[in-house]
PDB file of N, CA and C in Angstrom:
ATOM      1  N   UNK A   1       4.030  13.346  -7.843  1.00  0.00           N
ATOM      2  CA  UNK A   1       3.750  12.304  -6.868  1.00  0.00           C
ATOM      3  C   UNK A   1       2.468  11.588  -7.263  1.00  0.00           C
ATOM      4  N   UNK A   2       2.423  10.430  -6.911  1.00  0.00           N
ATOM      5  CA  UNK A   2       1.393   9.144  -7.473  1.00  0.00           C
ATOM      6  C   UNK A   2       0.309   9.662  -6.515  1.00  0.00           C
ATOM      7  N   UNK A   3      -0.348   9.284  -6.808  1.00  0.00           N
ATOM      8  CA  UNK A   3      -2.049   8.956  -5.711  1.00  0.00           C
ATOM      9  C   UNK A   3      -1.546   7.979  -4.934  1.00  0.00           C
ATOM     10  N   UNK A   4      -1.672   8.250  -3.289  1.00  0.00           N
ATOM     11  CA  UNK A   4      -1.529   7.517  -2.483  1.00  0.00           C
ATOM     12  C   UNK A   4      -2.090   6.041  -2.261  1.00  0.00           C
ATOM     13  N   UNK A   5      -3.390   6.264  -3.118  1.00  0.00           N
ATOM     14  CA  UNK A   5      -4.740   5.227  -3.047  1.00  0.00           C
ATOM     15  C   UNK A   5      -3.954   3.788  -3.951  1.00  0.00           C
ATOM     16  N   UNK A   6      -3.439   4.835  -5.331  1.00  0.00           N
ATOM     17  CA  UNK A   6      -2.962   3.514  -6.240  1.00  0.00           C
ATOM     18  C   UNK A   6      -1.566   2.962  -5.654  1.00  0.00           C
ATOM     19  N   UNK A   7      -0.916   4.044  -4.976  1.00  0.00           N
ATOM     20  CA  UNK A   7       0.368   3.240  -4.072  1.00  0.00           C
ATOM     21  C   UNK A   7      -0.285   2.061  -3.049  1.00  0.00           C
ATOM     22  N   UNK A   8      -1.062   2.194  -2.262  1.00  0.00           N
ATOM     23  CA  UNK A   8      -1.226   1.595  -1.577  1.00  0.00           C
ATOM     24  C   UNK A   8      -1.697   0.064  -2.304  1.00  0.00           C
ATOM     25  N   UNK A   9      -2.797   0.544  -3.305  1.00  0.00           N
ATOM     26  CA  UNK A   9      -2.818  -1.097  -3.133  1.00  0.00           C
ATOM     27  C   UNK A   9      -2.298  -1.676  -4.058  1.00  0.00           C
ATOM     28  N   UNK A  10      -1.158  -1.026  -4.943  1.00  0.00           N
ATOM     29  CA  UNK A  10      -0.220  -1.819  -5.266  1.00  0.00           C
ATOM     30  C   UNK A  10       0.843  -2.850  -4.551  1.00  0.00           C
ATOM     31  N   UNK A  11       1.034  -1.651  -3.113  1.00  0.00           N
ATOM     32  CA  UNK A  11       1.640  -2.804  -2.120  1.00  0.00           C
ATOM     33  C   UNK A  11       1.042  -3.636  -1.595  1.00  0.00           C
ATOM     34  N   UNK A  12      -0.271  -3.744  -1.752  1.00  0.00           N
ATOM     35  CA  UNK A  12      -1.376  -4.687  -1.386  1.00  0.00           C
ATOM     36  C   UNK A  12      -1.390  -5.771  -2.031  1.00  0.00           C
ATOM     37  N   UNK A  13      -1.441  -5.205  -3.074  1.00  0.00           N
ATOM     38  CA  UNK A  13      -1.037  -6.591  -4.204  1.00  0.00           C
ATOM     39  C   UNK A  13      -0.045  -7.700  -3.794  1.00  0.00           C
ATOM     40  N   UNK A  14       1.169  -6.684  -3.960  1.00  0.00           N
ATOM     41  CA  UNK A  14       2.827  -7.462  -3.309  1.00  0.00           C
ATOM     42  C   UNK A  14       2.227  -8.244  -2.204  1.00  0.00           C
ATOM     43  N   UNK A  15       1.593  -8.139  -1.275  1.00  0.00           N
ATOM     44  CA  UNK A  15       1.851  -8.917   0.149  1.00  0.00           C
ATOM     45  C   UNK A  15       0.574  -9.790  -0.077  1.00  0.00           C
ATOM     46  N   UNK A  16      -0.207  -9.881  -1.101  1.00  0.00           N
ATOM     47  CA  UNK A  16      -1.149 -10.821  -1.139  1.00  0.00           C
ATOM     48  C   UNK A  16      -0.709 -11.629  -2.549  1.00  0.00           C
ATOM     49  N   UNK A  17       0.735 -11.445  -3.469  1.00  0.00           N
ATOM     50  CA  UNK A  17       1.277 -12.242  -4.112  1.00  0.00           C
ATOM     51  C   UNK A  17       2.100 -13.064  -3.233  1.00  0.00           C
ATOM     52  N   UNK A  18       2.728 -12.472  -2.601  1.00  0.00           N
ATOM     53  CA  UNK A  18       3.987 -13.179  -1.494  1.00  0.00           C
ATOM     54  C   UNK A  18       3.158 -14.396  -0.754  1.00  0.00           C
ATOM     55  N   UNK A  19       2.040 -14.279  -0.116  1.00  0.00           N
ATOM     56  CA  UNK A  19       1.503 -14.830   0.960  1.00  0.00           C
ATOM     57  C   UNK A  19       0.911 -16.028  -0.028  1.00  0.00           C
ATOM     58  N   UNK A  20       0.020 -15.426  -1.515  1.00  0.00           N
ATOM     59  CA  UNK A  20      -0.426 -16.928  -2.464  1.00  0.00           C
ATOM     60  C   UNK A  20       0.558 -17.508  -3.122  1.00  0.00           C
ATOM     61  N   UNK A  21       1.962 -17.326  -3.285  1.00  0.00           N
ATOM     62  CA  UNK A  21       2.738 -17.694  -4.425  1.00  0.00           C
ATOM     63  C   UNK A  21       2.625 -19.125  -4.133  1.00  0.00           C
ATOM     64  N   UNK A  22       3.256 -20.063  -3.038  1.00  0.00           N
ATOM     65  CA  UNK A  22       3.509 -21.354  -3.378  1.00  0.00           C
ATOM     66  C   UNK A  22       2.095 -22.398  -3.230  1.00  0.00           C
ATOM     67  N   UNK A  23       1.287 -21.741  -2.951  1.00  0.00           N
ATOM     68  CA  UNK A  23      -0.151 -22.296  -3.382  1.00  0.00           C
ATOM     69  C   UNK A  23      -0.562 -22.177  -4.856  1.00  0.00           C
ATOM     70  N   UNK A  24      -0.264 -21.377  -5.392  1.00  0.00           N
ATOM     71  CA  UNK A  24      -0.473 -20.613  -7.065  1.00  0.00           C
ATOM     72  C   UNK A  24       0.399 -21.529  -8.011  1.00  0.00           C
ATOM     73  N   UNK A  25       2.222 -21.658  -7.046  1.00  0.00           N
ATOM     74  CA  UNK A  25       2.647 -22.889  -7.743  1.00  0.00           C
ATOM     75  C   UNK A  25       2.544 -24.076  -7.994  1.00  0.00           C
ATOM     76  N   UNK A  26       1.893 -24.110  -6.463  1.00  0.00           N
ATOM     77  CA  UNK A  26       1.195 -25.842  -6.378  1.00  0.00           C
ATOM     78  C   UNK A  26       0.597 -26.260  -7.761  1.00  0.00           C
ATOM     79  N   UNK A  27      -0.341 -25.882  -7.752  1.00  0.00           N
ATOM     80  CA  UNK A  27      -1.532 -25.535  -8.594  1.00  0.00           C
ATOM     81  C   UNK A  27      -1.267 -25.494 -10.153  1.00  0.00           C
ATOM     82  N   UNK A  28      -0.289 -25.143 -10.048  1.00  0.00           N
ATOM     83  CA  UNK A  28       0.109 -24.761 -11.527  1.00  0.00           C
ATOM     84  C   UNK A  28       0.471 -25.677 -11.831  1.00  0.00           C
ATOM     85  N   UNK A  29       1.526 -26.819 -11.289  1.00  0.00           N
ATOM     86  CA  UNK A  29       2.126 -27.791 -11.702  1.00  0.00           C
ATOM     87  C   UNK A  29       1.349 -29.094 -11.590  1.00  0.00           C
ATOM     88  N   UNK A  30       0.505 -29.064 -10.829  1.00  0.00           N
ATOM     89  CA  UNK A  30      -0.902 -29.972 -11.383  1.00  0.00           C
ATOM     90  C   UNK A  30      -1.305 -30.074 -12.637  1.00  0.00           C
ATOM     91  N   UNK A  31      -1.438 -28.302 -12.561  1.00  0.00           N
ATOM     92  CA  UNK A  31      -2.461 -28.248 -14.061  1.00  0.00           C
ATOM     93  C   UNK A  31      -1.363 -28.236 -15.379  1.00  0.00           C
ATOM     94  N   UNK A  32      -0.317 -28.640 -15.440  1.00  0.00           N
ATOM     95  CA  UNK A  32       0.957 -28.799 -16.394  1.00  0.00           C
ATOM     96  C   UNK A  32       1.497 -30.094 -16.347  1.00  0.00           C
ATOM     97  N   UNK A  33       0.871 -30.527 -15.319  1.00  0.00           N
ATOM     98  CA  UNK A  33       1.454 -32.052 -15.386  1.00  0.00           C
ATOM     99  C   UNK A  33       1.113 -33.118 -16.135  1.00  0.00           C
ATOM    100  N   UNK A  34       1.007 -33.430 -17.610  1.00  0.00           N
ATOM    101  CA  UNK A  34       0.652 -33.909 -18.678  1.00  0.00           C
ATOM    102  C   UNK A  34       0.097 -36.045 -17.810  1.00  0.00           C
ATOM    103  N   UNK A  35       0.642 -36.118 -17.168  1.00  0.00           N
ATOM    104  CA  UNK A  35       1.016 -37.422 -16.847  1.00  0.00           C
ATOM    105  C   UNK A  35      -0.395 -37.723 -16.017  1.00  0.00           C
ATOM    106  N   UNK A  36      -0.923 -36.623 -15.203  1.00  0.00           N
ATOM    107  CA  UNK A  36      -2.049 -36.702 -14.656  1.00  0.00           C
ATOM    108  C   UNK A  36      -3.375 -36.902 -15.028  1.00  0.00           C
ATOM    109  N   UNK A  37      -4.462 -37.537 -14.614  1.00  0.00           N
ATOM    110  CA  UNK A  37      -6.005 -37.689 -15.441  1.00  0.00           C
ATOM    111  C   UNK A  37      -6.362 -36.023 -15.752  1.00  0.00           C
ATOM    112  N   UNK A  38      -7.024 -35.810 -17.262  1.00  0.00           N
ATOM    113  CA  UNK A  38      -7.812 -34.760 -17.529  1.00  0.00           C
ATOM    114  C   UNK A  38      -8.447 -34.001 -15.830  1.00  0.00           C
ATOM    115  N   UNK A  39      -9.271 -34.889 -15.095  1.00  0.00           N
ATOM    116  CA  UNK A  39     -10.237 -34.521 -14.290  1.00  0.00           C
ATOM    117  C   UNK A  39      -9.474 -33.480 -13.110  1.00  0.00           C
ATOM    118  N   UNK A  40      -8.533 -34.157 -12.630  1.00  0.00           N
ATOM    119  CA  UNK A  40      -7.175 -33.705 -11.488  1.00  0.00           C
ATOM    120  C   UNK A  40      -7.412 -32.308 -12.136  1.00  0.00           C
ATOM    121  N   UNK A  41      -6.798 -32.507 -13.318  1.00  0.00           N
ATOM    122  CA  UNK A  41      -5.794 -31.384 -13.357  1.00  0.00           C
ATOM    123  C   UNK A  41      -7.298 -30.185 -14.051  1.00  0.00           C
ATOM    124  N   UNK A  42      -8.490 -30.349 -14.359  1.00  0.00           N
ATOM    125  CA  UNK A  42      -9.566 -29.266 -14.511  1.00  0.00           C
ATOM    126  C   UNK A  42      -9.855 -29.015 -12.710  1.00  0.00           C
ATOM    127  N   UNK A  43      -9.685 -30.021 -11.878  1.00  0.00           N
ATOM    128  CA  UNK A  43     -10.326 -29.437 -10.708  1.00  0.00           C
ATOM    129  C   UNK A  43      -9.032 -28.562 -10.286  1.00  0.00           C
ATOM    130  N   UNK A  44      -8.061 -28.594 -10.436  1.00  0.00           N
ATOM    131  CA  UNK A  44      -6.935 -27.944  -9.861  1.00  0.00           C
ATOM    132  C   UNK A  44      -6.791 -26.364 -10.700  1.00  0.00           C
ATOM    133  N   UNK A  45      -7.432 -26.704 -12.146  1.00  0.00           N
ATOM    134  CA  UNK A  45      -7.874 -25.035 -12.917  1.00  0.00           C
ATOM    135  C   UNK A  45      -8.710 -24.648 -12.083  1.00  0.00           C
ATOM    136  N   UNK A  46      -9.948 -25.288 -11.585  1.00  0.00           N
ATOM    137  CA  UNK A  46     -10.945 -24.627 -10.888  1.00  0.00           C
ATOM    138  C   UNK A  46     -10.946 -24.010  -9.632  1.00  0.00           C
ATOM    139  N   UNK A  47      -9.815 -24.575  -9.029  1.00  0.00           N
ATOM    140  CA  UNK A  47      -9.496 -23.819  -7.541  1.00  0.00           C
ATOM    141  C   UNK A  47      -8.456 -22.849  -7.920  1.00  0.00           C
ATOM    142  N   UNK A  48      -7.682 -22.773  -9.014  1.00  0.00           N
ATOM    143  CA  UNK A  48      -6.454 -21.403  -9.271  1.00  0.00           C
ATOM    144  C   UNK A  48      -7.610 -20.458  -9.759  1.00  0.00           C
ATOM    145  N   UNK A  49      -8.877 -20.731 -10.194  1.00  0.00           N
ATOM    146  CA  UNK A  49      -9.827 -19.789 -10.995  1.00  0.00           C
ATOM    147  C   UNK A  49     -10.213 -18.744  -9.810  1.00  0.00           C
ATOM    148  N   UNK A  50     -10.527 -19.710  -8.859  1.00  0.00           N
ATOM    149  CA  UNK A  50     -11.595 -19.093  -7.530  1.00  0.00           C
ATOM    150  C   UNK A  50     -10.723 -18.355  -6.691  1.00  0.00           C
ATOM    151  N   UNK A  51      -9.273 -18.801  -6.822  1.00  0.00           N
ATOM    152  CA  UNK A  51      -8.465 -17.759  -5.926  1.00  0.00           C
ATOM    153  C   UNK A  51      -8.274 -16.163  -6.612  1.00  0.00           C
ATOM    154  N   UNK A  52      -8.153 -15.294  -5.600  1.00  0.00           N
ATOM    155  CA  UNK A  52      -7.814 -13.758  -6.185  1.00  0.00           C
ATOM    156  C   UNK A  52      -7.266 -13.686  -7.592  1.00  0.00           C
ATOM    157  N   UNK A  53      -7.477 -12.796  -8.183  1.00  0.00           N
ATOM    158  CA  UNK A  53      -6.671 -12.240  -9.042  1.00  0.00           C
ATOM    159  C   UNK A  53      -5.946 -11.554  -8.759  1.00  0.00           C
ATOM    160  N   UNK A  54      -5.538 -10.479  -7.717  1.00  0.00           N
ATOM    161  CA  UNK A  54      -4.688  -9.895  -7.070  1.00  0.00           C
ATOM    162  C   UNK A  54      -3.445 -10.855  -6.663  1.00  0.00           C
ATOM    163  N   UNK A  55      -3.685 -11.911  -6.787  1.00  0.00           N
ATOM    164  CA  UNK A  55      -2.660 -12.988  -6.019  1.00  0.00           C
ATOM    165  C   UNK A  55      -1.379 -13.122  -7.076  1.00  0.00           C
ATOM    166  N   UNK A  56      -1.823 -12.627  -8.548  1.00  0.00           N
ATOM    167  CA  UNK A  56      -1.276 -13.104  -9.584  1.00  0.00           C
ATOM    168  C   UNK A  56      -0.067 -12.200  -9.956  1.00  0.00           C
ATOM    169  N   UNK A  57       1.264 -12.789  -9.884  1.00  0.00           N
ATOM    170  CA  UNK A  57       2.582 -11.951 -10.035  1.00  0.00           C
ATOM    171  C   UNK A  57       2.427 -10.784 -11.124  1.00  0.00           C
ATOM    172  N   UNK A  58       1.262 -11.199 -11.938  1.00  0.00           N
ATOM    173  CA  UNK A  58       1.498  -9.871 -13.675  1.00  0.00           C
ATOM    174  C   UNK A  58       0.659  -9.125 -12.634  1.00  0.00           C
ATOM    175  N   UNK A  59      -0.677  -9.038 -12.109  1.00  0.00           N
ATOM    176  CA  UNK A  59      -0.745  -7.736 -11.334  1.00  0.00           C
ATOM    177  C   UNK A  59      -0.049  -6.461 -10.585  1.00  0.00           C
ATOM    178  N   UNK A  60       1.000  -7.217 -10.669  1.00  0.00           N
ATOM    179  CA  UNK A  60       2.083  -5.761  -9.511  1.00  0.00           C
ATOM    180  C   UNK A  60       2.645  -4.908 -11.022  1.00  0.00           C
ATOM    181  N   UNK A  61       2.228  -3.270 -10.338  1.00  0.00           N
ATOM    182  CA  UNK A  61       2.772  -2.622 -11.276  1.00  0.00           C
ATOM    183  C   UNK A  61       4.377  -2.196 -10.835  1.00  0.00           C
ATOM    184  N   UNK A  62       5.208  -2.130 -12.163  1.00  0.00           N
ATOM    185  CA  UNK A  62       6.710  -1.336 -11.188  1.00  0.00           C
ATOM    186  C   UNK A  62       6.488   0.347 -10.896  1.00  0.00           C
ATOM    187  N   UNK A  63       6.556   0.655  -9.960  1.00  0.00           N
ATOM    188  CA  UNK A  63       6.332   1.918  -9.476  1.00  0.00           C
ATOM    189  C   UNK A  63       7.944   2.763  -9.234  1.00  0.00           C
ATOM    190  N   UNK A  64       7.718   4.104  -9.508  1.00  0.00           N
ATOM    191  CA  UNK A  64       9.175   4.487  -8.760  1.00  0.00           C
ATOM    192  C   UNK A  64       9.116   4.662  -6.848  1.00  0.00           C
ATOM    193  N   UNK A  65       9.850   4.406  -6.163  1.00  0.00           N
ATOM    194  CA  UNK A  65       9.619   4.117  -5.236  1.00  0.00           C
ATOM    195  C   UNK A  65      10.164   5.806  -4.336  1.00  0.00           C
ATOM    196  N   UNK A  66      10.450   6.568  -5.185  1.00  0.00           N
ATOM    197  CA  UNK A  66      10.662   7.922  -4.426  1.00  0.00           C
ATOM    198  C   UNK A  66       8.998   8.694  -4.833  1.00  0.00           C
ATOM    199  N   UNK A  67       8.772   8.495  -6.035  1.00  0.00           N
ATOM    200  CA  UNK A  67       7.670   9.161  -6.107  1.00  0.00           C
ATOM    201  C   UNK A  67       6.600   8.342  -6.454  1.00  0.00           C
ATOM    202  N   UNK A  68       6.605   7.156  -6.846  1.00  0.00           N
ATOM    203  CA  UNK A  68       5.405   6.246  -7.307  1.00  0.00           C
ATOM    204  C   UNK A  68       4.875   6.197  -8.637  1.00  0.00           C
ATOM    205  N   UNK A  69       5.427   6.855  -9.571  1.00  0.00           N
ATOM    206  CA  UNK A  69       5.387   6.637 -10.358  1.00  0.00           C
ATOM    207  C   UNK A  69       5.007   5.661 -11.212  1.00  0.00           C
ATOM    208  N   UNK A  70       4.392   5.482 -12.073  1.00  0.00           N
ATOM    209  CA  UNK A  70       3.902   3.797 -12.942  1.00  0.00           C
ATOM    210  C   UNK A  70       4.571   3.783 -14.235  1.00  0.00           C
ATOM    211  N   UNK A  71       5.173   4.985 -14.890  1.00  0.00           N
ATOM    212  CA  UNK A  71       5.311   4.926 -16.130  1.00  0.00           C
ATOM    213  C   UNK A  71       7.382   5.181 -16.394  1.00  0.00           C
ATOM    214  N   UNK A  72       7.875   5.186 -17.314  1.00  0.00           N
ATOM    215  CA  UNK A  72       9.483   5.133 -17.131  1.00  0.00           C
ATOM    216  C   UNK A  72       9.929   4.558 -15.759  1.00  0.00           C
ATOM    217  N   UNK A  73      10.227   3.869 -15.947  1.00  0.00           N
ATOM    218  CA  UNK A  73      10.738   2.937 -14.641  1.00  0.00           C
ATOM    219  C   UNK A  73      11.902   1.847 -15.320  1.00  0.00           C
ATOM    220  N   UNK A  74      12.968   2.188 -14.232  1.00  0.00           N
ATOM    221  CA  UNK A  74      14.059   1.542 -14.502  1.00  0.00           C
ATOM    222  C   UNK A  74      14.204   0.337 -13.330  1.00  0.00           C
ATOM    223  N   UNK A  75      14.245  -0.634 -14.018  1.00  0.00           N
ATOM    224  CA  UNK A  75      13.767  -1.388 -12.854  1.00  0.00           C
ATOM    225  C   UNK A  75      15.389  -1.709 -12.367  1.00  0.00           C
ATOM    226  N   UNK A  76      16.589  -1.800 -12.594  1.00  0.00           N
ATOM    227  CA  UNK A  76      17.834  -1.841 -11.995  1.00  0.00           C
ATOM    228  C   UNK A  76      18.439  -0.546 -10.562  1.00  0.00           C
ATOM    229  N   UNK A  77      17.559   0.678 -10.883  1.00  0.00           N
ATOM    230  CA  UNK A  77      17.304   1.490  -9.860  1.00  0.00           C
ATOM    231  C   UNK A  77      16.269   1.612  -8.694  1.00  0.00           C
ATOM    232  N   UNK A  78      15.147   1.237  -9.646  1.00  0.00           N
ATOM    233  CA  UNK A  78      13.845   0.708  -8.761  1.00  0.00           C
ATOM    234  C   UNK A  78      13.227   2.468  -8.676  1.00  0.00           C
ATOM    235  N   UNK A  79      13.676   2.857  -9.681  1.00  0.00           N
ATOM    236  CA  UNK A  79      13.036   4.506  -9.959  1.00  0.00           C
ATOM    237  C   UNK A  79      12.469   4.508 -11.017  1.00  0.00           C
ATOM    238  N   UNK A  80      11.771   6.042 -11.592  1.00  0.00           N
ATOM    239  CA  UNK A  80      11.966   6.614 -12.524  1.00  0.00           C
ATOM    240  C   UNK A  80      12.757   7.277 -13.145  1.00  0.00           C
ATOM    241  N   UNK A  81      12.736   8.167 -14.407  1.00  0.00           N
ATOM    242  CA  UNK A  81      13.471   8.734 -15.379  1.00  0.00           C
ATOM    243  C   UNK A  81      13.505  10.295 -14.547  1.00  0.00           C
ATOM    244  N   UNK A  82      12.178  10.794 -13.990  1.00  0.00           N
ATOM    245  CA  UNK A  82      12.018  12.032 -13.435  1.00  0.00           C
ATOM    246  C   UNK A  82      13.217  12.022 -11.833  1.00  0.00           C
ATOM    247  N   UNK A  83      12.711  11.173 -11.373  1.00  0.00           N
ATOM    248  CA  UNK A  83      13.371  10.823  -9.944  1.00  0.00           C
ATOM    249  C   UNK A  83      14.744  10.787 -10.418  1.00  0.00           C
ATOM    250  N   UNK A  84      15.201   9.991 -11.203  1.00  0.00           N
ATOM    251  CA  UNK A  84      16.564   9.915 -11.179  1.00  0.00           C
ATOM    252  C   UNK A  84      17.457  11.187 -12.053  1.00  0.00           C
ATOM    253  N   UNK A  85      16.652  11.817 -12.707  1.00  0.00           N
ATOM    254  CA  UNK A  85      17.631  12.968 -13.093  1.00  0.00           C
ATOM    255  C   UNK A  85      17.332  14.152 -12.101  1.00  0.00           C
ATOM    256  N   UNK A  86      16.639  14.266 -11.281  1.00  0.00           N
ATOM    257  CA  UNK A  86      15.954  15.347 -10.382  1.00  0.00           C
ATOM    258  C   UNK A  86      16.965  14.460  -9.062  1.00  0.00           C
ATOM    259  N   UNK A  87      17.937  13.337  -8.633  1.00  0.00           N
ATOM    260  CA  UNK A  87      18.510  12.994  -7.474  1.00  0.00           C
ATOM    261  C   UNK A  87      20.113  12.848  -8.513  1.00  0.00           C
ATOM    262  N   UNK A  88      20.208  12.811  -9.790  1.00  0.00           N
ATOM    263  CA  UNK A  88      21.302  12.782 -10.356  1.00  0.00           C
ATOM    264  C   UNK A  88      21.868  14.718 -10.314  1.00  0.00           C
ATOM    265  N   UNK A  89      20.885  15.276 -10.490  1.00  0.00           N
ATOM    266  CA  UNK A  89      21.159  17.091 -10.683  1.00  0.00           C
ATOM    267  C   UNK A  89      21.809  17.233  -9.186  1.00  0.00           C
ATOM    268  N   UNK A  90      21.162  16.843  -8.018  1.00  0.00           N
ATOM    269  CA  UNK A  90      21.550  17.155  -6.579  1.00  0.00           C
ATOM    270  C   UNK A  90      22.766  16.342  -6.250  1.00  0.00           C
ATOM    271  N   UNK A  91      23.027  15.478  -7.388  1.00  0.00           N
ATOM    272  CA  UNK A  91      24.323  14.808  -6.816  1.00  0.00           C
ATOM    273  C   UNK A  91      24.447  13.731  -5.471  1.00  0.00           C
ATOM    274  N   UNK A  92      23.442  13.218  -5.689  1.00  0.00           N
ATOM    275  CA  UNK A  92      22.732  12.038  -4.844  1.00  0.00           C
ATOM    276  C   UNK A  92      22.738  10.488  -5.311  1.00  0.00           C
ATOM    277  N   UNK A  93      22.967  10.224  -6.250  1.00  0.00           N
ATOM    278  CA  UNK A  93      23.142   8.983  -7.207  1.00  0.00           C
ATOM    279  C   UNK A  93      24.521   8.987  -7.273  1.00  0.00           C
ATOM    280  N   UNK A  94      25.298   7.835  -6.610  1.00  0.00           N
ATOM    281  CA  UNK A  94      26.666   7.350  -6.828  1.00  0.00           C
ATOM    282  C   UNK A  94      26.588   7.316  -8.302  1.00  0.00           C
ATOM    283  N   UNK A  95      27.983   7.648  -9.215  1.00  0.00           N
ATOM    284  CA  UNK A  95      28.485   7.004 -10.410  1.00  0.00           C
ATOM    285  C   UNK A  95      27.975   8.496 -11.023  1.00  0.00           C
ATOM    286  N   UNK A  96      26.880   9.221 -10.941  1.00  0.00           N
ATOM    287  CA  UNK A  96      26.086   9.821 -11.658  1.00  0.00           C
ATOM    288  C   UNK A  96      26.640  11.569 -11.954  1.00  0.00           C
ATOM    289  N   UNK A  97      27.132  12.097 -12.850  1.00  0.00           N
ATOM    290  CA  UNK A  97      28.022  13.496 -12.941  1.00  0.00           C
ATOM    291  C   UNK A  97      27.153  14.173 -13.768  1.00  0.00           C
ATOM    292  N   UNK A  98      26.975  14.793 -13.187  1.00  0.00           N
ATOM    293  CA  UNK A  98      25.553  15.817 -14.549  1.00  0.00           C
ATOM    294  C   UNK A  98      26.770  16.924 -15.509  1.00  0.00           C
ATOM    295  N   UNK A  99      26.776  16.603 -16.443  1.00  0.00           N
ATOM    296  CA  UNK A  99      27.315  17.659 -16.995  1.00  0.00           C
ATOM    297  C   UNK A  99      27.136  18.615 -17.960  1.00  0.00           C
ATOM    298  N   UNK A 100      28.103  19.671 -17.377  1.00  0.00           N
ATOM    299  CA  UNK A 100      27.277  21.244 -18.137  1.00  0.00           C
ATOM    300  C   UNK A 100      28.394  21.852 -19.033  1.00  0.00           C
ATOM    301  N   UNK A 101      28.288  22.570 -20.002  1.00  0.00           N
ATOM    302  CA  UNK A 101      29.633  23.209 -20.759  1.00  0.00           C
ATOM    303  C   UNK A 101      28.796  24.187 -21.081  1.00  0.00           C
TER     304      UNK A 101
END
Protein backbone atom coordinates (compact mmCIF):
# COMPACT_ATOMS: atom_id res chain seq x y z
CA UNK A 1 0.00 0.00 0.00
CA UNK A 2 1.14 3.65 -1.13
CA UNK A 3 1.61 6.42 1.53
CA UNK A 4 -1.57 7.95 2.07
CA UNK A 5 0.20 11.53 1.98
CA UNK A 6 1.40 10.84 -1.82
CA UNK A 7 -2.26 9.47 -2.59
CA UNK A 8 -3.71 12.31 -1.46
CA UNK A 9 -2.15 14.89 -3.21
CA UNK A 10 -2.04 13.23 -6.21
CA UNK A 11 -5.81 13.56 -6.14
CA UNK A 12 -5.11 17.03 -5.36
CA UNK A 13 -3.45 17.50 -8.31
CA UNK A 14 -6.51 15.90 -10.44
CA UNK A 15 -9.04 18.45 -8.99
CA UNK A 16 -6.73 21.43 -9.34
CA UNK A 17 -6.01 20.17 -13.17
CA UNK A 18 -9.82 19.79 -13.79
CA UNK A 19 -10.75 23.19 -12.22
CA UNK A 20 -7.37 25.08 -14.42
CA UNK A 21 -7.73 23.14 -17.66
CA UNK A 22 -9.77 25.58 -19.88
CA UNK A 23 -7.92 28.59 -18.56
CA UNK A 24 -4.43 26.64 -19.29
CA UNK A 25 -6.12 26.15 -22.79
CA UNK A 26 -7.02 29.57 -23.20
CA UNK A 27 -3.65 30.52 -22.76
CA UNK A 28 -2.06 28.17 -24.72
CA UNK A 29 -3.69 29.05 -27.86
CA UNK A 30 -2.71 32.65 -27.49
CA UNK A 31 0.67 31.71 -27.00
CA UNK A 32 0.51 29.35 -30.44
CA UNK A 33 -1.26 31.66 -32.27
CA UNK A 34 1.43 32.69 -34.84
CA UNK A 35 -0.98 35.48 -36.33
CA UNK A 36 -0.87 37.46 -33.04
CA UNK A 37 1.77 40.50 -32.01
CA UNK A 38 5.07 38.99 -30.28
CA UNK A 39 3.89 41.17 -27.08
CA UNK A 40 0.10 39.33 -26.65
CA UNK A 41 1.31 36.29 -26.89
CA UNK A 42 4.80 36.86 -24.13
CA UNK A 43 2.14 38.42 -21.78
CA UNK A 44 -0.12 35.39 -22.15
CA UNK A 45 3.47 33.10 -21.41
CA UNK A 46 3.65 35.26 -18.42
CA UNK A 47 0.33 34.60 -16.84
CA UNK A 48 0.52 30.46 -17.82
CA UNK A 49 4.13 31.00 -15.92
CA UNK A 50 2.49 32.49 -12.65
CA UNK A 51 -0.26 29.93 -12.57
CA UNK A 52 0.42 26.53 -10.45
CA UNK A 53 2.39 23.98 -11.62
CA UNK A 54 0.20 21.50 -10.08
CA UNK A 55 -2.43 22.74 -12.60
CA UNK A 56 -0.38 21.04 -15.34
CA UNK A 57 -1.93 17.63 -16.88
CA UNK A 58 2.03 15.89 -16.93
CA UNK A 59 1.86 16.35 -13.08
CA UNK A 60 -0.77 13.57 -12.31
CA UNK A 61 0.93 10.39 -11.59
CA UNK A 62 -1.08 6.97 -12.79
CA UNK A 63 -1.55 5.27 -9.55
CA UNK A 64 -3.17 1.77 -8.99
CA UNK A 65 -6.32 2.65 -7.56
CA UNK A 66 -6.75 -0.58 -5.20
CA UNK A 67 -3.47 -0.01 -3.71
CA UNK A 68 -1.86 3.25 -5.06
CA UNK A 69 0.68 2.21 -6.45
CA UNK A 70 2.98 4.57 -8.91
CA UNK A 71 4.99 2.05 -10.66
CA UNK A 72 3.49 -1.01 -13.28
CA UNK A 73 0.33 0.42 -14.03
CA UNK A 74 -1.93 -0.63 -16.62
CA UNK A 75 -3.71 2.10 -17.48
CA UNK A 76 -6.77 0.06 -19.46
CA UNK A 77 -7.48 -1.49 -15.86
CA UNK A 78 -6.59 1.56 -13.93
CA UNK A 79 -4.37 -1.00 -11.68
CA UNK A 80 -1.27 -2.50 -11.13
CA UNK A 81 0.62 -5.73 -12.10
CA UNK A 82 0.57 -6.72 -8.13
CA UNK A 83 -3.24 -5.82 -7.74
CA UNK A 84 -4.23 -7.50 -10.70
CA UNK A 85 -2.65 -10.88 -10.32
CA UNK A 86 -3.38 -10.87 -6.41
CA UNK A 87 -7.64 -10.04 -7.72
CA UNK A 88 -6.94 -12.39 -10.90
CA UNK A 89 -5.68 -15.53 -8.20
CA UNK A 90 -9.18 -14.79 -6.14
CA UNK A 91 -11.03 -14.90 -9.26
CA UNK A 92 -12.31 -11.37 -9.15
CA UNK A 93 -11.29 -10.00 -12.64
CA UNK A 94 -13.91 -10.95 -15.37
CA UNK A 95 -12.14 -12.76 -18.50
CA UNK A 96 -9.20 -13.60 -16.07
CA UNK A 97 -8.48 -17.84 -15.41
CA UNK A 98 -5.32 -18.37 -13.46
CA UNK A 99 -3.95 -21.45 -14.52
CA UNK A 100 -2.26 -24.33 -12.79
CA UNK A 101 -1.07 -27.92 -14.18
Amino acid sequence: MAKTSAVEKNNRRRKLVASQASKRAALKAVIMNQSLPIEERFKATLKLAEMPRNGSKTRIRNRCEVTGRPRAFYRKLKMSRIALRELGNLGKVPGVVKSSW
